[in-house]
Structure formats: C-alpha cells, structure tokens
N, C-alpha and C. Protein backbone atom coordinates (compact mmCIF):
# COMPACT_ATOMS: atom_id res chain seq x y z
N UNK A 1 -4.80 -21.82 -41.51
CA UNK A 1 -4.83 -22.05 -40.08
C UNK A 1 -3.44 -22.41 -39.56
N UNK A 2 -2.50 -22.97 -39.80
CA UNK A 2 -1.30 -23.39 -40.16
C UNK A 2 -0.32 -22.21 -39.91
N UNK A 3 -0.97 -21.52 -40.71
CA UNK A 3 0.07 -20.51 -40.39
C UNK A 3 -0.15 -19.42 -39.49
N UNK A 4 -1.19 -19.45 -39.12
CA UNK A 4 -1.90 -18.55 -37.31
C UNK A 4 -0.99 -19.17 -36.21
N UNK A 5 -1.26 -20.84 -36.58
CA UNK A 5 -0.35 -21.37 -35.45
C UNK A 5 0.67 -21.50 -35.59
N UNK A 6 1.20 -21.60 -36.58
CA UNK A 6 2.85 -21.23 -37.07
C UNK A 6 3.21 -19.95 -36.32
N UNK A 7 3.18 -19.00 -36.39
CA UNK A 7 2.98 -17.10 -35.91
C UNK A 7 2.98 -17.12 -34.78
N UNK A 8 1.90 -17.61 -34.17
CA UNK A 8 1.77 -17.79 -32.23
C UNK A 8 2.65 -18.24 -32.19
N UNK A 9 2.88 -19.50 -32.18
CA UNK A 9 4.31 -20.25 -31.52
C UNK A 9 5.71 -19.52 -31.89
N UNK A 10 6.09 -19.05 -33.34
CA UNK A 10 7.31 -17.98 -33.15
C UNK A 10 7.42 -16.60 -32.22
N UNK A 11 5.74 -16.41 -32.42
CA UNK A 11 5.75 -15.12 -31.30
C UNK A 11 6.06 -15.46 -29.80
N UNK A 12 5.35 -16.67 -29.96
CA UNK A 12 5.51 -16.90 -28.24
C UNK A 12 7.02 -17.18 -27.38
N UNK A 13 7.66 -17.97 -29.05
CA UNK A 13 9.29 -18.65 -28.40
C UNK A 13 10.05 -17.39 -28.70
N UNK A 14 9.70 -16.06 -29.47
CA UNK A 14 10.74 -15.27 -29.46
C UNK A 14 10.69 -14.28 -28.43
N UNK A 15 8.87 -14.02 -27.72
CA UNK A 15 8.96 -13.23 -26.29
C UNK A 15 9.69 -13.98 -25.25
N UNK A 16 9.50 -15.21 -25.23
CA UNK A 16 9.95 -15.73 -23.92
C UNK A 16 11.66 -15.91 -24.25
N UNK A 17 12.10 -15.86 -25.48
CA UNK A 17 13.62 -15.77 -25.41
C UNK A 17 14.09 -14.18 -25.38
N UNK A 18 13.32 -13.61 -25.38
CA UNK A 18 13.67 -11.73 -25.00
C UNK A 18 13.07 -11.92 -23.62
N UNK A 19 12.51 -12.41 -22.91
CA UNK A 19 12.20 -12.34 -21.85
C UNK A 19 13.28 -12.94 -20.71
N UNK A 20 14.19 -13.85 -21.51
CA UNK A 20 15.15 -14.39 -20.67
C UNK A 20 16.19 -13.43 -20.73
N UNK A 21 16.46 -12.82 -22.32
CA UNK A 21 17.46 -12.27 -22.65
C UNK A 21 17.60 -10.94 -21.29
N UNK A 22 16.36 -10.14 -20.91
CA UNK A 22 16.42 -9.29 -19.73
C UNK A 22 16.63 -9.72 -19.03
N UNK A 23 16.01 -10.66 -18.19
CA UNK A 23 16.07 -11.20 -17.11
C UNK A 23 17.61 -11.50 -16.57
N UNK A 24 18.32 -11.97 -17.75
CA UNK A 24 19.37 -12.35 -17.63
C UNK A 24 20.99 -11.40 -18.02
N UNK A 25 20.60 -10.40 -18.50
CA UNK A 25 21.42 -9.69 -19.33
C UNK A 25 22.22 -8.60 -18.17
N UNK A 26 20.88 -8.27 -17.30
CA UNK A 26 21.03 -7.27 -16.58
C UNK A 26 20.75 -6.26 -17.37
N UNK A 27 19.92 -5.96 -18.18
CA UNK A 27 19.44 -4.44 -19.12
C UNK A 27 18.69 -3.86 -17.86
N UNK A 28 17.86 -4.25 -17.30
CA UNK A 28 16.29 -3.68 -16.63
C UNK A 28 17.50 -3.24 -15.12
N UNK A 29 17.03 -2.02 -15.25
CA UNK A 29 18.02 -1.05 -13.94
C UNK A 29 16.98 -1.47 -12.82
N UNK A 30 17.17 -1.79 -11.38
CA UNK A 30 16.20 -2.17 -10.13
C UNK A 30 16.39 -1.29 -9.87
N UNK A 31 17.47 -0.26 -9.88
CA UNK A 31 17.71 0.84 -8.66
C UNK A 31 16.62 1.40 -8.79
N UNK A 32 15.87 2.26 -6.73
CA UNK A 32 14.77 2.68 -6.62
C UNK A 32 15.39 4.25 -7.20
N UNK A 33 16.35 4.43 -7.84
CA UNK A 33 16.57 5.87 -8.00
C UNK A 33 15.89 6.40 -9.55
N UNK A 34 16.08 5.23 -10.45
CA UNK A 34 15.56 4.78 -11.61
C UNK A 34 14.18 4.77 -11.63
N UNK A 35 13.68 5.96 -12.64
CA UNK A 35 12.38 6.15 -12.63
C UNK A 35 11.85 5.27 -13.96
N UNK A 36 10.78 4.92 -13.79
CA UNK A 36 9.58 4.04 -15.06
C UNK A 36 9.44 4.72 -15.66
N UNK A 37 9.51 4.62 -17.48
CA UNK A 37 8.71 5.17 -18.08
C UNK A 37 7.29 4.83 -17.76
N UNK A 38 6.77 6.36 -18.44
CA UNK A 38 5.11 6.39 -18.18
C UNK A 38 3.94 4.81 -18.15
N UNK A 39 4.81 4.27 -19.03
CA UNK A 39 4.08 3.25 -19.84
C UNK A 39 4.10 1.94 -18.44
N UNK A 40 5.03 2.05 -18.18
CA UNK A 40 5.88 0.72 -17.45
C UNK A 40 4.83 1.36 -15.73
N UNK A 41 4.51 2.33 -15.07
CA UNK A 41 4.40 3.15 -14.22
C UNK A 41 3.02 2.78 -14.56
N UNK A 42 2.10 3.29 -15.47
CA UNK A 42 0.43 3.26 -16.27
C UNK A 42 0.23 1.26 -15.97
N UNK A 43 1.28 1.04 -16.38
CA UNK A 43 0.77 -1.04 -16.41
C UNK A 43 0.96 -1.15 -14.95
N UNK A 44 2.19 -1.17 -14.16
CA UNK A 44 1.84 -1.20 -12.77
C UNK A 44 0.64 -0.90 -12.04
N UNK A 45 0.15 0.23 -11.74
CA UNK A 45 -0.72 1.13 -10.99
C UNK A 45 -2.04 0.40 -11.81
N UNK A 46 -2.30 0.14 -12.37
CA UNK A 46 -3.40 -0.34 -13.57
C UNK A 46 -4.08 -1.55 -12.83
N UNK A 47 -2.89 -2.37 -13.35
CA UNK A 47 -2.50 -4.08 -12.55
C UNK A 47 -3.00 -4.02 -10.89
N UNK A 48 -2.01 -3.07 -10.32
CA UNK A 48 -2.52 -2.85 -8.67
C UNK A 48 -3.69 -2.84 -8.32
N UNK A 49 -4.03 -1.61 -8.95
CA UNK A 49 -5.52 -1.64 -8.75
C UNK A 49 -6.56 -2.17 -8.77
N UNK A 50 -6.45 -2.64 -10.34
CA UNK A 50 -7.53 -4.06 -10.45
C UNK A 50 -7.59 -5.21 -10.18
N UNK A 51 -6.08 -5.44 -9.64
CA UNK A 51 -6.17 -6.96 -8.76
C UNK A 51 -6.61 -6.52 -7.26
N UNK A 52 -6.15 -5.64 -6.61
CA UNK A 52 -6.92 -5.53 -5.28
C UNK A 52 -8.28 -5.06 -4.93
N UNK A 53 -9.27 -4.35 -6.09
CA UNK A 53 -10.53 -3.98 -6.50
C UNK A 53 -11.13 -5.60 -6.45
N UNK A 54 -10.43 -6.37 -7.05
CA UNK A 54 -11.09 -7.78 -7.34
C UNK A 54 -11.12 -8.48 -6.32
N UNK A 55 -9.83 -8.13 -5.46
CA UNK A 55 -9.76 -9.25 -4.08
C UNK A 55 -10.70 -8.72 -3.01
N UNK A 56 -11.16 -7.79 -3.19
CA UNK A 56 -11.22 -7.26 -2.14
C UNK A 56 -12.92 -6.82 -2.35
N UNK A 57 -14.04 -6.95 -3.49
CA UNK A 57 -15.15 -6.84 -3.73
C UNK A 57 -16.03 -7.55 -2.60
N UNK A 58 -15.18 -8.21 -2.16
CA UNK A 58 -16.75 -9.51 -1.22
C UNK A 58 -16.02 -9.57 0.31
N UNK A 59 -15.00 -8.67 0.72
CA UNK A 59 -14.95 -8.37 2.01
C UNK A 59 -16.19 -7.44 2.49
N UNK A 60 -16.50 -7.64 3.67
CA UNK A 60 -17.85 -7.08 4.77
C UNK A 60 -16.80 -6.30 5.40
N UNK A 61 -17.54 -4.79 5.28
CA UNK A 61 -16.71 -3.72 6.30
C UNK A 61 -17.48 -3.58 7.57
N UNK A 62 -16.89 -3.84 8.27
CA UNK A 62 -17.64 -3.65 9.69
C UNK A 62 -18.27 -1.72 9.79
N UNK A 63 -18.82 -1.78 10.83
CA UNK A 63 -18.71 -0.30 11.25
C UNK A 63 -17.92 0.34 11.77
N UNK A 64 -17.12 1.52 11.45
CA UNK A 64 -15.97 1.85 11.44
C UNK A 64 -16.37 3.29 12.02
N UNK A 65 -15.19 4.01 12.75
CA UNK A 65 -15.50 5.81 12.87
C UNK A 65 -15.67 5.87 13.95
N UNK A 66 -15.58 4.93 14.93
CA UNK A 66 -16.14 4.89 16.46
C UNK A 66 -14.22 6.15 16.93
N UNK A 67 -14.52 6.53 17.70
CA UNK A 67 -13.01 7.32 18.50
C UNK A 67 -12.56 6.66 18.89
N UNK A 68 -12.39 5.81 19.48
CA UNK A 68 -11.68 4.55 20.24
C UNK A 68 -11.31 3.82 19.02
N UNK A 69 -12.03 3.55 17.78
CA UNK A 69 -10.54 2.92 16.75
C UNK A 69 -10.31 3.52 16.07
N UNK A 70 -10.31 5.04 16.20
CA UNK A 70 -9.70 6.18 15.16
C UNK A 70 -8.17 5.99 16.21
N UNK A 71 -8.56 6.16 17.36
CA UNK A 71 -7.07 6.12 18.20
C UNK A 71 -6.29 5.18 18.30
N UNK A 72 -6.82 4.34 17.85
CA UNK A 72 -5.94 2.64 18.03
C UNK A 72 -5.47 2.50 16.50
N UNK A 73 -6.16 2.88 15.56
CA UNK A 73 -5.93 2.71 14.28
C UNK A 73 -4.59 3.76 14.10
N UNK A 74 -4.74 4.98 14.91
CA UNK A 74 -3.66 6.29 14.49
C UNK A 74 -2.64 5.67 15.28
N UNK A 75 -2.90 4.95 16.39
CA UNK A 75 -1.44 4.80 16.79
C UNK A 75 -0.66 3.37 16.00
N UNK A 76 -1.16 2.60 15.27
CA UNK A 76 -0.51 1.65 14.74
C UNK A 76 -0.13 2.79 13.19
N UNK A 77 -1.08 3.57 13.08
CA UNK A 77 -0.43 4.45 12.06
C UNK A 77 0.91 5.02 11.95
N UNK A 78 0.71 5.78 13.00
CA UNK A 78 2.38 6.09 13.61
C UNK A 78 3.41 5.09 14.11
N UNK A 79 2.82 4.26 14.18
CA UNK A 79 4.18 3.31 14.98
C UNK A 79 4.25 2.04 13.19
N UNK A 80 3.59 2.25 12.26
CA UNK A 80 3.80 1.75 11.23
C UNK A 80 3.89 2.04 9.93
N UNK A 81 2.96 3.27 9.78
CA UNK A 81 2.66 3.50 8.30
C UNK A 81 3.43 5.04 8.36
N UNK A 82 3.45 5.88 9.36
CA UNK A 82 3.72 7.23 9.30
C UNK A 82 5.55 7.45 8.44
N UNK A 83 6.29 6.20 8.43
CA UNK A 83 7.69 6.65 7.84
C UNK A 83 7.32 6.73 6.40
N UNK A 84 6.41 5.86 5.72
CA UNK A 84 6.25 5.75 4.16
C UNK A 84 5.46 7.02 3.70
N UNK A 85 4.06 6.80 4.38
CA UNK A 85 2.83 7.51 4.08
C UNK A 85 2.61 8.69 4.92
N UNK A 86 3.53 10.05 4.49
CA UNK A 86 3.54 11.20 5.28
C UNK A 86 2.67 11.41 5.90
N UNK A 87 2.63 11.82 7.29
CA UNK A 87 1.20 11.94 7.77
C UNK A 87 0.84 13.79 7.53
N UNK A 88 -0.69 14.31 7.55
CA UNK A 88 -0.72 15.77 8.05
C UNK A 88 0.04 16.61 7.70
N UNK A 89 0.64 17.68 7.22
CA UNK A 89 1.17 18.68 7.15
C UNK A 89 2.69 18.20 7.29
N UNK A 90 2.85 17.08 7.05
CA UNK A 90 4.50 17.05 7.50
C UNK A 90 5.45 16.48 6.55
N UNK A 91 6.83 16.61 6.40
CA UNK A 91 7.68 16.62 5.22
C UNK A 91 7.86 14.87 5.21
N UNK A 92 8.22 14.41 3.89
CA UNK A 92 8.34 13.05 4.01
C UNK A 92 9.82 12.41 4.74
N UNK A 93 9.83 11.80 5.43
CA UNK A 93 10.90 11.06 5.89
C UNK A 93 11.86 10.94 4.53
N UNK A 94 13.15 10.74 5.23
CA UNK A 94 14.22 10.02 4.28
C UNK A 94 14.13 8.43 3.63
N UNK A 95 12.90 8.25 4.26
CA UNK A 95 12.96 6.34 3.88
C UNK A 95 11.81 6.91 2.82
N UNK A 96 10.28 7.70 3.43
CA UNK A 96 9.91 7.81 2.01
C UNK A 96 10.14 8.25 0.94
N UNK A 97 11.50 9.44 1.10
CA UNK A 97 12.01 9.57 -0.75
C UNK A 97 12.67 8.85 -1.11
N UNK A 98 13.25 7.89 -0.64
CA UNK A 98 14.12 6.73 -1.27
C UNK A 98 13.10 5.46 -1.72
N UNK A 99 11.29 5.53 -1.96
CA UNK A 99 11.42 4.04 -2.39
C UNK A 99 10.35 4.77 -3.37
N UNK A 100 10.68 3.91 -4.31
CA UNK A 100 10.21 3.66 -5.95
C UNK A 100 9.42 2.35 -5.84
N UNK A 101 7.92 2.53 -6.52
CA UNK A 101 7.38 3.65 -6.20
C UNK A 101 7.00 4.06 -5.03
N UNK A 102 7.06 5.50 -5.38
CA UNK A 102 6.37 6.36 -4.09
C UNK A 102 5.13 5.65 -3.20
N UNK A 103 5.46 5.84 -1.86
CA UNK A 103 4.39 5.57 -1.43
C UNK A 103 2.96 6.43 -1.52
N UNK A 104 1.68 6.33 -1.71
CA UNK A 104 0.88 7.34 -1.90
C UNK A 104 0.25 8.14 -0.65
N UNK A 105 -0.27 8.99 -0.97
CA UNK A 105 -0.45 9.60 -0.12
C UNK A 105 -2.19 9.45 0.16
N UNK A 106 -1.70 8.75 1.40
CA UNK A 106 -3.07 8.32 1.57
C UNK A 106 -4.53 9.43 1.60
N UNK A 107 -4.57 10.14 1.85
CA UNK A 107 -5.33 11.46 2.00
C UNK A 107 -5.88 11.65 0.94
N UNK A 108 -5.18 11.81 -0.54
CA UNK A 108 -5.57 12.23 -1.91
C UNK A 108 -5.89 10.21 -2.83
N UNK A 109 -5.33 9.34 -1.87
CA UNK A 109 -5.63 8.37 -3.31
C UNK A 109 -6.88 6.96 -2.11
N UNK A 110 -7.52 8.00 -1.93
CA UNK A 110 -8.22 6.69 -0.89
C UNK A 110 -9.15 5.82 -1.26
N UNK A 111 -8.69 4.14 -1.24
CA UNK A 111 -9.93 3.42 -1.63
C UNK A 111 -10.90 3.46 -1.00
N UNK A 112 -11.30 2.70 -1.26
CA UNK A 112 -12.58 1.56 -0.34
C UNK A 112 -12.51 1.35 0.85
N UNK A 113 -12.69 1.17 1.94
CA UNK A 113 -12.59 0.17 3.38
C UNK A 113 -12.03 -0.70 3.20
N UNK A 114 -13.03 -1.88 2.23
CA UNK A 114 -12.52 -3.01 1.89
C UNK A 114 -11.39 -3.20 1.13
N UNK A 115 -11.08 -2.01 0.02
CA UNK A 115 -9.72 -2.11 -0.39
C UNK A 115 -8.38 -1.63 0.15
N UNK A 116 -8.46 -0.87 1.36
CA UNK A 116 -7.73 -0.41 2.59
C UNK A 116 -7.51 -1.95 3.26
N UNK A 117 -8.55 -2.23 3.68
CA UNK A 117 -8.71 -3.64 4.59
C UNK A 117 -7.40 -4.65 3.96
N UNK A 118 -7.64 -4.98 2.63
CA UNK A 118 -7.17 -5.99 1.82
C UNK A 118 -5.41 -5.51 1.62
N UNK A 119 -5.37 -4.18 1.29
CA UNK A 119 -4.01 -3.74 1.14
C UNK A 119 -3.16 -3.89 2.51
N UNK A 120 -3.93 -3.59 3.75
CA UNK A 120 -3.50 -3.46 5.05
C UNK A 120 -3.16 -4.78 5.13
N UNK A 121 -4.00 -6.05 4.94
CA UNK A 121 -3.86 -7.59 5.28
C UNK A 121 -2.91 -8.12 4.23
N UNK A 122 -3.02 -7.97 3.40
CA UNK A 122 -2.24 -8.90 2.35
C UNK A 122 -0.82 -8.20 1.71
N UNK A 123 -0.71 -6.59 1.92
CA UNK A 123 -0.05 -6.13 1.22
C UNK A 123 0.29 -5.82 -0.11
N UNK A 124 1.34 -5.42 -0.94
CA UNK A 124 1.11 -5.29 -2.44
C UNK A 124 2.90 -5.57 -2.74
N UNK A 125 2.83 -6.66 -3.61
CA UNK A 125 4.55 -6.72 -4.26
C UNK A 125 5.74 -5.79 -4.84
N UNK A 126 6.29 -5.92 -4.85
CA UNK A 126 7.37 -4.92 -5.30
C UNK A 126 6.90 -3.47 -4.78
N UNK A 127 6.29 -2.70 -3.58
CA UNK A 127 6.09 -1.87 -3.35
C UNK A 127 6.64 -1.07 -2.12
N UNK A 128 7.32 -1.92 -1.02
CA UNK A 128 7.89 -1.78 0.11
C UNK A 128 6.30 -1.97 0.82
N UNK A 129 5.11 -2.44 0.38
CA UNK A 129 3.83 -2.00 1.71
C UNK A 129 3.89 -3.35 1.65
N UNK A 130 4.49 -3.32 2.82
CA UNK A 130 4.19 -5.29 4.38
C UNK A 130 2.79 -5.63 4.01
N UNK A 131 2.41 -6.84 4.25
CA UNK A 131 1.02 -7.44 4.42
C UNK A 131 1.29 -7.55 6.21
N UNK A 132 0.28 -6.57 6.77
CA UNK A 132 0.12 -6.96 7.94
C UNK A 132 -0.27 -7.63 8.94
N UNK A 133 -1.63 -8.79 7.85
CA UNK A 133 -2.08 -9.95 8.37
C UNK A 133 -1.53 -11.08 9.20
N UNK A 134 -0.42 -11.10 9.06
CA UNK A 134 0.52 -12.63 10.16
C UNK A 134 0.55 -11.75 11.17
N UNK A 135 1.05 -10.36 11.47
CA UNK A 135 0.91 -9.81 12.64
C UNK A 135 -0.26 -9.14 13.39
N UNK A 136 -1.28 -9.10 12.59
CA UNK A 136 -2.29 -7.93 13.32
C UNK A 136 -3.41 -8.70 13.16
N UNK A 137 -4.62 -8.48 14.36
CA UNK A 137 -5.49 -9.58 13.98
C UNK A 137 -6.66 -8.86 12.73
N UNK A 138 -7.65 -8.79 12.31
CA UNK A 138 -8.48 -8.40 11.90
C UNK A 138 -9.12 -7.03 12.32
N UNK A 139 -9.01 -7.07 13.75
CA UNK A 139 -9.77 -6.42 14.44
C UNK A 139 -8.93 -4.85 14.01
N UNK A 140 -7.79 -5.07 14.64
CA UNK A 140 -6.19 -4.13 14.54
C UNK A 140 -6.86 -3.64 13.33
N UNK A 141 -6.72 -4.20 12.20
CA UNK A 141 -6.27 -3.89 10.94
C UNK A 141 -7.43 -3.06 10.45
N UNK A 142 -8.85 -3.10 11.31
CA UNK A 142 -9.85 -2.24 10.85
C UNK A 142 -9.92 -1.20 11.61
N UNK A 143 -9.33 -1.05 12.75
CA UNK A 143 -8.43 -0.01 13.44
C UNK A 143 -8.19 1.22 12.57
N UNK A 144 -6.97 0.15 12.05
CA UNK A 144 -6.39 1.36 10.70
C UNK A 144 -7.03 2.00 9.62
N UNK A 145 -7.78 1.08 9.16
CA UNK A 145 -9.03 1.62 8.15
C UNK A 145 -9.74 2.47 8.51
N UNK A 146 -9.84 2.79 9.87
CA UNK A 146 -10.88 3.61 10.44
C UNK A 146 -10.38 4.69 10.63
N UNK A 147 -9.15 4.98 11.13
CA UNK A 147 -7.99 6.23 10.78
C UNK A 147 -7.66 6.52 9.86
N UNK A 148 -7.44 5.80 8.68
CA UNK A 148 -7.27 6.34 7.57
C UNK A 148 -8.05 6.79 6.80
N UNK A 149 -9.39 6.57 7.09
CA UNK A 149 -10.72 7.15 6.62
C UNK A 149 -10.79 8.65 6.98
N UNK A 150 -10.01 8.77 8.32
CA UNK A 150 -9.54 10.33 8.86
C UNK A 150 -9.22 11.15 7.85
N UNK A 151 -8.38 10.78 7.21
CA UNK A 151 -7.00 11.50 6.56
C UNK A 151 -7.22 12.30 5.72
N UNK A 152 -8.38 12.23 4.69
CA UNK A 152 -8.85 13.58 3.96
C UNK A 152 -8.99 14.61 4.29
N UNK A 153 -9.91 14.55 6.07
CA UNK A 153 -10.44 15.74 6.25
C UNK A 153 -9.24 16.01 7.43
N UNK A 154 -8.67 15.19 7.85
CA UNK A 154 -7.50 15.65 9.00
C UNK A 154 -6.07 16.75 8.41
N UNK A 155 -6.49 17.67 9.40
CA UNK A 155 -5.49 19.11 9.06
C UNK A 155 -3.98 18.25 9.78
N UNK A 156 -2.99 19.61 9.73
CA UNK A 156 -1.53 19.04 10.61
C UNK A 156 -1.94 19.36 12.30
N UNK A 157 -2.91 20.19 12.51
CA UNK A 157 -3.20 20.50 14.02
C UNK A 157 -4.14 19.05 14.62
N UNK A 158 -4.82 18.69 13.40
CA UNK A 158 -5.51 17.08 14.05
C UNK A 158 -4.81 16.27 14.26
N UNK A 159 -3.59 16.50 13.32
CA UNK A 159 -2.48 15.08 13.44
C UNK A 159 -2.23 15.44 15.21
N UNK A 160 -1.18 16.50 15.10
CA UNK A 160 -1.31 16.73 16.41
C UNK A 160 -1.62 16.71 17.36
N UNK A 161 -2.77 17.18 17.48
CA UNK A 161 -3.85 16.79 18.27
C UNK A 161 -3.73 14.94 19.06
N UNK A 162 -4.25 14.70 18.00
CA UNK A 162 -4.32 13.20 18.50
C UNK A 162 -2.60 12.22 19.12
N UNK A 163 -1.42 13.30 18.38
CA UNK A 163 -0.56 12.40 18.63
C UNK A 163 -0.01 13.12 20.31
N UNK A 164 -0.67 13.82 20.68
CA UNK A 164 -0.30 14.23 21.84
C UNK A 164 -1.68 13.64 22.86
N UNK A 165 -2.94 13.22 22.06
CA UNK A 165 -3.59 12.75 23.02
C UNK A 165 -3.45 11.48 23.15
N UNK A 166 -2.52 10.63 22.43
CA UNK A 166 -2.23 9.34 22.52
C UNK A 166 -0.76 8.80 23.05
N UNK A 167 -0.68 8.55 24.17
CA UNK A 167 1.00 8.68 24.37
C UNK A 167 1.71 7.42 23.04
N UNK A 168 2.90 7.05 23.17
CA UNK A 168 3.59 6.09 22.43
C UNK A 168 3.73 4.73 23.06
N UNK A 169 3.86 4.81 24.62
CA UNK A 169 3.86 3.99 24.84
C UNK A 169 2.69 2.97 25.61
N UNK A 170 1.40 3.74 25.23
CA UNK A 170 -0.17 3.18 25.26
C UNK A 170 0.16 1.71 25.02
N UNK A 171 -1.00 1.30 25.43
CA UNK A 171 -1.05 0.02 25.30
C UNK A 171 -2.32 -0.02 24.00
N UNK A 172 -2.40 -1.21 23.25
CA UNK A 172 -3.64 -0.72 22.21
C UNK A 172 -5.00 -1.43 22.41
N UNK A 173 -4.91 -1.82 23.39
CA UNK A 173 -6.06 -2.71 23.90
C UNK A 173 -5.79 -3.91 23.19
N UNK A 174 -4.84 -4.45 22.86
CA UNK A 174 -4.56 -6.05 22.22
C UNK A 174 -3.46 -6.73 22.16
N UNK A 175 -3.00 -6.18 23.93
CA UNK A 175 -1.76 -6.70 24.64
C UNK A 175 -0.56 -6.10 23.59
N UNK A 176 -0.68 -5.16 22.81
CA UNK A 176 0.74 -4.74 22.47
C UNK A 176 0.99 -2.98 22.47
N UNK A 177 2.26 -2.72 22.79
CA UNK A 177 2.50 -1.21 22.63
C UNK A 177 3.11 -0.50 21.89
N UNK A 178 2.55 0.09 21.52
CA UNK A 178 3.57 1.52 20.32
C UNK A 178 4.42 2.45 20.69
C-alpha cells in the first residue's frame, strides 16, 4: 500500500512540476494561427460539450418560432453573431478566419434550445463566444435561440429576405437598436 501511495504522490509532484515547466517555459504556442493536434482539439470540444450539456439540462425552453422573435432574434444575430458565425450562403469575414478555434457553424452543429440558451448567456472560455447575459435580458437571448433554430433550413435568399425586411436601425422592442 506504501508504495501505491509512494507512486501517486511522485506522479502527482512530477505532473504538476511539468505543468509549471509549460506554463512557464513558453513551449505551448497561443498563436490563433497554430493549429491543435487532433488529441488536444478531441479534449477541448469533448470538455465543451459536456460541461454545457450539464449546465444547461434543467433550463425550461419557453415557446419559441413565433415571427416576431425570429426577427428580433435575426437582428441581434446580425448586429452580433453574423462576424464569427457566417450567416446563409455567405463567405466568412476576416475576423472569422483569424480565430482558433473556428467558430461553428451554426446551421450544421445545432444544440438544444437550452444548450443555445446557456451558450448565448454564459458564453464558453478560450473561444472568442461573449456570454451575453450582463447585456441581454433573458427574453433577448431567446430571441436568438429562436433564429437560430432558423438556420438549418434557412437558404442565402432567406437570409436576405429577412435582412432587407428588417432595417438596421429598428428598434428591437427592448429600448435598443441594431
């Protein structure tokens, strides 16, 4: 037994002294130009997922899909999410090929409501995606959920569509404008 706990404790003091040794060395490249191995990329996305699957199990989704917060939701879309998360048929901005990781594309990787809801409110670390909760009330933020629920079946002529039936400088029904 002695020597189990002998083992742990060298294992443990020699990760956490390789753990300083990076931290401190400068080995680990930040640049967003610097791609993850698979492995490093697989533990991220893994981690993401199942911590916001978890946070986000015992949120209540309201009823969502009404036109009036597909339009309120698309215009905080565009006036927030459209530089990261290409919208419709259209090429990615210069800000979204510059961040590591990629932002996804909402259309092909869509959660939950509630895990939309939770990502929209709280945000996710090291990812460039804001937690929008200090600024947007609840209401806003299921707005967006409700537009982004769009996005599978929305062509580049729907994007359209809507961004010409919504001016920019609308008001969103919650004293602010886009």
């Amino acid at each position: 037994m002695k020597t189990v706990i002998s083992t742990l404790i060298v294992t443990a003091v020699f990760s956490a002294l390789l753990g300083l040794m990076v931290m401190f060395s400068g080995w680990f490249n930040v640049s967003t130009v610097w791609k993850d191995p698979a492995l490093v990329q697989w533990v991220l996305a893994t981690t993401s997922t199942n911590s916001v699957a978890s946070r986000a199990k015992n949120i209540e989704v309201p009823s969502l899909g009404s036109e009036e917060q597909i339009k309120k939701g698309f215009q905080s879309f565009r006036a927030m999410c459209a530089g990261c998360h290409t919208p419709p048929g259209d090429d990615p901005t210069p800000m979204a090929l510059g961040l590591n990781p990629e932002a996804p594309d909402l259309a092909k990787s869509l959660k939950s409501p509630a895990e939309i809801f939770w990502v929209l409110k709280n945000g996710i670390r090291m990812t460039g995606m804001p937690g929008w909760g200090e600024s947007h009330t609840d209401e806003q933020l299921w707005e967006m959920v409700s537009f982004i629920g769009e996005l599978p079946e929305m062509t580049f002529l729907d994007y359209l569509f809507l961004n010409s039936e919504v001016p920019l400088d609308e008001d969103d029904g919650h004293g602010h404008t886009h």
